[in-house]
N, C-alpha and C. Protein backbone atom coordinates (compact mmCIF):
# COMPACT_ATOMS: atom_id res chain seq x y z
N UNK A 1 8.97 115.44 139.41
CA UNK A 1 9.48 115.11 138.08
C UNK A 1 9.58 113.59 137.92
N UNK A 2 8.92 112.76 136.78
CA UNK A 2 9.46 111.53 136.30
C UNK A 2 10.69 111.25 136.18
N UNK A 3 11.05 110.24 136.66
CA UNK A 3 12.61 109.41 136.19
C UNK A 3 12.42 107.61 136.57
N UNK A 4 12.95 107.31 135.58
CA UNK A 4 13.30 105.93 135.84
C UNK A 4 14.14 105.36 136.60
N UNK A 5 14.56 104.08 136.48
CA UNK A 5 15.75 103.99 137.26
C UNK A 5 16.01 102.26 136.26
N UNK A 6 17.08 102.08 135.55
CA UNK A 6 17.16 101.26 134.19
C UNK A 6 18.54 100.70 134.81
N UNK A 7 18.82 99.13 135.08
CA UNK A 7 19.82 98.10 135.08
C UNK A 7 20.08 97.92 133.57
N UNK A 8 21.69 98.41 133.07
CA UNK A 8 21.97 97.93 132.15
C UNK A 8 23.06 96.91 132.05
N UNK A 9 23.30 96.33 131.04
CA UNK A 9 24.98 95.55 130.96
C UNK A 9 25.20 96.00 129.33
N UNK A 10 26.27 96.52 129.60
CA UNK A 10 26.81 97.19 128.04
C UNK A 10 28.16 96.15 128.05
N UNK A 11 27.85 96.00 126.38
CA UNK A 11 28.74 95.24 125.53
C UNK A 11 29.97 95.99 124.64
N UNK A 12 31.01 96.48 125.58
CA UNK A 12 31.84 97.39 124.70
C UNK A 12 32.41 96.73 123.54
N UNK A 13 33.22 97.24 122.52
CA UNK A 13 34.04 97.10 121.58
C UNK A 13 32.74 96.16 120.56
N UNK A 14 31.41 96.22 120.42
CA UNK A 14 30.76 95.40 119.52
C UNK A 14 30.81 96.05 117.78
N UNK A 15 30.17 95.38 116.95
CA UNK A 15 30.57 95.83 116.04
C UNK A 15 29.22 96.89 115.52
N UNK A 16 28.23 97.03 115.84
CA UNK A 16 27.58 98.13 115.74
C UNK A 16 27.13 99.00 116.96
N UNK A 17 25.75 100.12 117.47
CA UNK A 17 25.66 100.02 118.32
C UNK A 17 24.05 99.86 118.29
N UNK A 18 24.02 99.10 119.70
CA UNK A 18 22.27 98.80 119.68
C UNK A 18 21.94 98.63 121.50
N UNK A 19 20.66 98.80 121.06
CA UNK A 19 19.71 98.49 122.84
C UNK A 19 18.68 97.77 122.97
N UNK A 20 18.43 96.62 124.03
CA UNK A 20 17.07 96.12 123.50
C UNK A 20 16.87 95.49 125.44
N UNK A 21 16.01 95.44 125.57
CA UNK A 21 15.54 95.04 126.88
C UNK A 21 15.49 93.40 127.01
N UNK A 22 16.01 93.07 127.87
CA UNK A 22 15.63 91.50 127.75
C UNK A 22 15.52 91.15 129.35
N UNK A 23 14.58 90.85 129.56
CA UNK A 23 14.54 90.13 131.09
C UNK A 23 14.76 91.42 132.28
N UNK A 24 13.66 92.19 131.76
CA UNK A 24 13.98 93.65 132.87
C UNK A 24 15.73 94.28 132.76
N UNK A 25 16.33 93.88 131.59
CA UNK A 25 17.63 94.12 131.59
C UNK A 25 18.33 94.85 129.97
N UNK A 26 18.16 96.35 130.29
CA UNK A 26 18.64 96.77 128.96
C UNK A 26 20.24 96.14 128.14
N UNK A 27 20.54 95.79 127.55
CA UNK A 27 21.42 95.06 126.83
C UNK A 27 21.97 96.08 126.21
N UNK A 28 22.95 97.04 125.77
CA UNK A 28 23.42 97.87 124.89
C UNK A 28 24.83 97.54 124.17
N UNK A 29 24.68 97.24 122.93
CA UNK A 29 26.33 97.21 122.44
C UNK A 29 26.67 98.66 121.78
N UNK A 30 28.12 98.45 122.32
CA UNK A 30 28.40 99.83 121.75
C UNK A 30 29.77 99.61 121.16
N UNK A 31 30.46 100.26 120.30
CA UNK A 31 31.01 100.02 119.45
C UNK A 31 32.98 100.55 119.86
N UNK A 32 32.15 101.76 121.07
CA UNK A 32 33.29 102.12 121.72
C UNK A 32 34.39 101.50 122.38
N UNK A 33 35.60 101.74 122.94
CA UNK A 33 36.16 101.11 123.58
C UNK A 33 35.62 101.41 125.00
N UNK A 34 36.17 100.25 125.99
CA UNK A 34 35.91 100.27 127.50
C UNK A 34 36.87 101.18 128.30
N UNK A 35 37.26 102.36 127.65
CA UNK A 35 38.84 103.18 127.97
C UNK A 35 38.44 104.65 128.29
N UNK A 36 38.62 104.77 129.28
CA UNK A 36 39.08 106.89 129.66
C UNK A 36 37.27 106.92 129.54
N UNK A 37 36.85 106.38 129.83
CA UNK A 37 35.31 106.59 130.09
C UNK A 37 34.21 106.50 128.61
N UNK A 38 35.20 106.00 127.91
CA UNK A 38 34.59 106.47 126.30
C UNK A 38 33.30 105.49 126.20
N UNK A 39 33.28 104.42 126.68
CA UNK A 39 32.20 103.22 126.50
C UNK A 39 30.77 104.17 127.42
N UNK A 40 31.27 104.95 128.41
CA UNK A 40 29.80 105.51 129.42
C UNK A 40 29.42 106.76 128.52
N UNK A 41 30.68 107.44 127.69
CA UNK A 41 29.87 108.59 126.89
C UNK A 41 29.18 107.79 125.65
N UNK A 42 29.79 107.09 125.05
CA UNK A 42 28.65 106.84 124.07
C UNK A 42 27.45 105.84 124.50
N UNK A 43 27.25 105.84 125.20
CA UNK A 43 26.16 105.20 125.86
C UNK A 43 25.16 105.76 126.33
N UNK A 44 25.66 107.11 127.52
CA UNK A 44 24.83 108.24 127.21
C UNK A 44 24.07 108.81 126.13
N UNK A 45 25.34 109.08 125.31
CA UNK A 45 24.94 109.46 123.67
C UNK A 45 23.64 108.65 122.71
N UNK A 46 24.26 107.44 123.22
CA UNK A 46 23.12 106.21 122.26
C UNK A 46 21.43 106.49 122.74
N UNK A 47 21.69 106.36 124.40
CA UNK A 47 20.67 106.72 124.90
C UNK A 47 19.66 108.07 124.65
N UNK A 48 20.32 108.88 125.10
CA UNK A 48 19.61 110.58 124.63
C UNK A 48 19.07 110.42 123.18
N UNK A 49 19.63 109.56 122.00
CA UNK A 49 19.40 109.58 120.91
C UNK A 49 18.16 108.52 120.46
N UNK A 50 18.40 107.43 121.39
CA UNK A 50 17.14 106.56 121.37
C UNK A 50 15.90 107.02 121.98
N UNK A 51 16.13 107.83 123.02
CA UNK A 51 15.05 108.58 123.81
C UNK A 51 14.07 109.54 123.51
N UNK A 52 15.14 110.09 122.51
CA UNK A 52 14.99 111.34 122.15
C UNK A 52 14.83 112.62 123.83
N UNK A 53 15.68 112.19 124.28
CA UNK A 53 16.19 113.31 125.50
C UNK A 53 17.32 114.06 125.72
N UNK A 54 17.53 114.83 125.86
CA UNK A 54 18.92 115.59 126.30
C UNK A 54 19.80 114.40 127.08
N UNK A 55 21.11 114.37 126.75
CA UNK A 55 22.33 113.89 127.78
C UNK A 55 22.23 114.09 128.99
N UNK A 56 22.05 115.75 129.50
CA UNK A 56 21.87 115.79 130.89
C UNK A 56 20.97 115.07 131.30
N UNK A 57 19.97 114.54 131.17
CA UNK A 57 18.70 114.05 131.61
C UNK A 57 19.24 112.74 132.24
N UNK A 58 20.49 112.07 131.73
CA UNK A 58 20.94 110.42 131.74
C UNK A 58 21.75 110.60 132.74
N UNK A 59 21.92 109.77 133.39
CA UNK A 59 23.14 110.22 134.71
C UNK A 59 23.27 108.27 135.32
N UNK A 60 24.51 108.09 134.86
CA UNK A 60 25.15 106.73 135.71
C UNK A 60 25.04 106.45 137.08
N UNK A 61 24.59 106.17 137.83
CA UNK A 61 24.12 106.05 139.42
C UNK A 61 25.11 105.32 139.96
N UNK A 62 25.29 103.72 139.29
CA UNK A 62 25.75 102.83 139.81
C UNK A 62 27.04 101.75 138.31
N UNK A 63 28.01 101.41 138.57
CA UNK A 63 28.93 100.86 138.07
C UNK A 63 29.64 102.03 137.25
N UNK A 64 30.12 102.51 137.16
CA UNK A 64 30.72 103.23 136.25
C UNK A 64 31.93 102.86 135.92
N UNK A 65 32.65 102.00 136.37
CA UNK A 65 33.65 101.00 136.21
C UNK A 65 33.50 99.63 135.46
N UNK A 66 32.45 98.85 135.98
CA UNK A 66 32.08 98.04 135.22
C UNK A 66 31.22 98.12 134.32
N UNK A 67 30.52 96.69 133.70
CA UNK A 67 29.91 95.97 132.59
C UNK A 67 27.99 96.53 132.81
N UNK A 68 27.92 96.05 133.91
CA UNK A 68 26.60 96.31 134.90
C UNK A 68 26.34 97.48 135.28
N UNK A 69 25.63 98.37 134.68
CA UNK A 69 25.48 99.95 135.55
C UNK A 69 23.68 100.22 136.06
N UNK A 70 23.81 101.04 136.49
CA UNK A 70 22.35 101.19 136.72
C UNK A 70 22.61 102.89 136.39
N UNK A 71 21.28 103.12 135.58
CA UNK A 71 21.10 104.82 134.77
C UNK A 71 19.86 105.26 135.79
N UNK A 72 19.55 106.49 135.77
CA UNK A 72 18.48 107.37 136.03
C UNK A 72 18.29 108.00 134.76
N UNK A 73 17.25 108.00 134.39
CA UNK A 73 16.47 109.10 133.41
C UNK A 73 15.87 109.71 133.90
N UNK A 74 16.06 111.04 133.69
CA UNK A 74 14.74 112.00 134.49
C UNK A 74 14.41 112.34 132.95
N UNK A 75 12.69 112.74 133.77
CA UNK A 75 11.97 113.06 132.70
C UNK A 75 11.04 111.89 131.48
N UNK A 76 11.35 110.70 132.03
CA UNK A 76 10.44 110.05 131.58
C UNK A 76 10.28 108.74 132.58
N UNK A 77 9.15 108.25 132.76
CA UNK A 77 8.77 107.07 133.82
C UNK A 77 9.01 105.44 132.68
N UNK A 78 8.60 104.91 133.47
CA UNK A 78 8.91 103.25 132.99
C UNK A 78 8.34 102.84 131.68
N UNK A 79 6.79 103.36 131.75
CA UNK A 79 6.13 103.21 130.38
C UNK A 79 6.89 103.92 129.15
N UNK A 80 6.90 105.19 129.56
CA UNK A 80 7.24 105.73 128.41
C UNK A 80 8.83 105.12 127.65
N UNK A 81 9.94 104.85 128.51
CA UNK A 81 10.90 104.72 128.35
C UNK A 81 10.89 103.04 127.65
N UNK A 82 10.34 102.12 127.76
CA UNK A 82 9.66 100.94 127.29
C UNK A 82 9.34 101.36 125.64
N UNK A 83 8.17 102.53 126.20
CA UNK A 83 7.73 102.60 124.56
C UNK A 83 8.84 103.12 124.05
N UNK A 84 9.28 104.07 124.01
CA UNK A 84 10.74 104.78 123.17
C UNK A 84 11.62 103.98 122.68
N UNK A 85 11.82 103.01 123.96
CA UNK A 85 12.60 102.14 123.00
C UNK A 85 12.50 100.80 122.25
N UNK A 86 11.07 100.45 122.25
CA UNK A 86 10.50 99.82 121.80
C UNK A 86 9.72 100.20 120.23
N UNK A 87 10.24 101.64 119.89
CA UNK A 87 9.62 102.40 118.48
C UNK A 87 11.05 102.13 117.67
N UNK A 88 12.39 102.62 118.81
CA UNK A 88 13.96 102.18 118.44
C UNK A 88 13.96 101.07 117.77
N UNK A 89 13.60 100.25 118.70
CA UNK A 89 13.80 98.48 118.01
C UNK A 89 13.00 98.24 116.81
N UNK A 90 11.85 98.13 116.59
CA UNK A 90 11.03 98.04 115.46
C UNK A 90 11.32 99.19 114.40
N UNK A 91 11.96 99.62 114.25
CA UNK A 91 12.43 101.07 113.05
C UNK A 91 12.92 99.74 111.79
């Protein structure tokens, strides 16, 4: 099975929510607070929705405490996940 493996740094409490890759480094603001885990569910959420993949598919590997996390996507490889969210950004 395909999966990625995606370094992010999420921007809690921003005033909309968005994703964009910069420097091998997904960037996500999210609008949530950084509290009771709420900033990693809607992030999930943002994700599956930018992907167009199921939630289960997204799984936090690394930081789940902090700013810096690293995701797994199963079910799609590097290209595809590039393009997906590269159709996101240009909308």
């Amino acid at each position: 099975m395909e999966e990625c493996i995606v370094n992010v740094k999420v921007m809690p409490k921003s005033s909309k929510n968005s994703a964009k890759l910069e420097n091998g480094v997904l960037r996500v603001h999210l609008n949530a607070p950084p509290v009771d885990g709420k900033a990693n569910k809607a992030l999930i959420e943002l994700l599956a929705e930018i992907l167009h993949i199921s939630k289960s598919s997204i799984e936090i590997v690394r930081g789940e405490k902090g700013r810096n996390k690293q995701i797994k996507i199963k079910g799609l490889d590097d290209a595809m996940f590039k393009k997906r969210l590269e159709a996101y950004n240009n909308k």
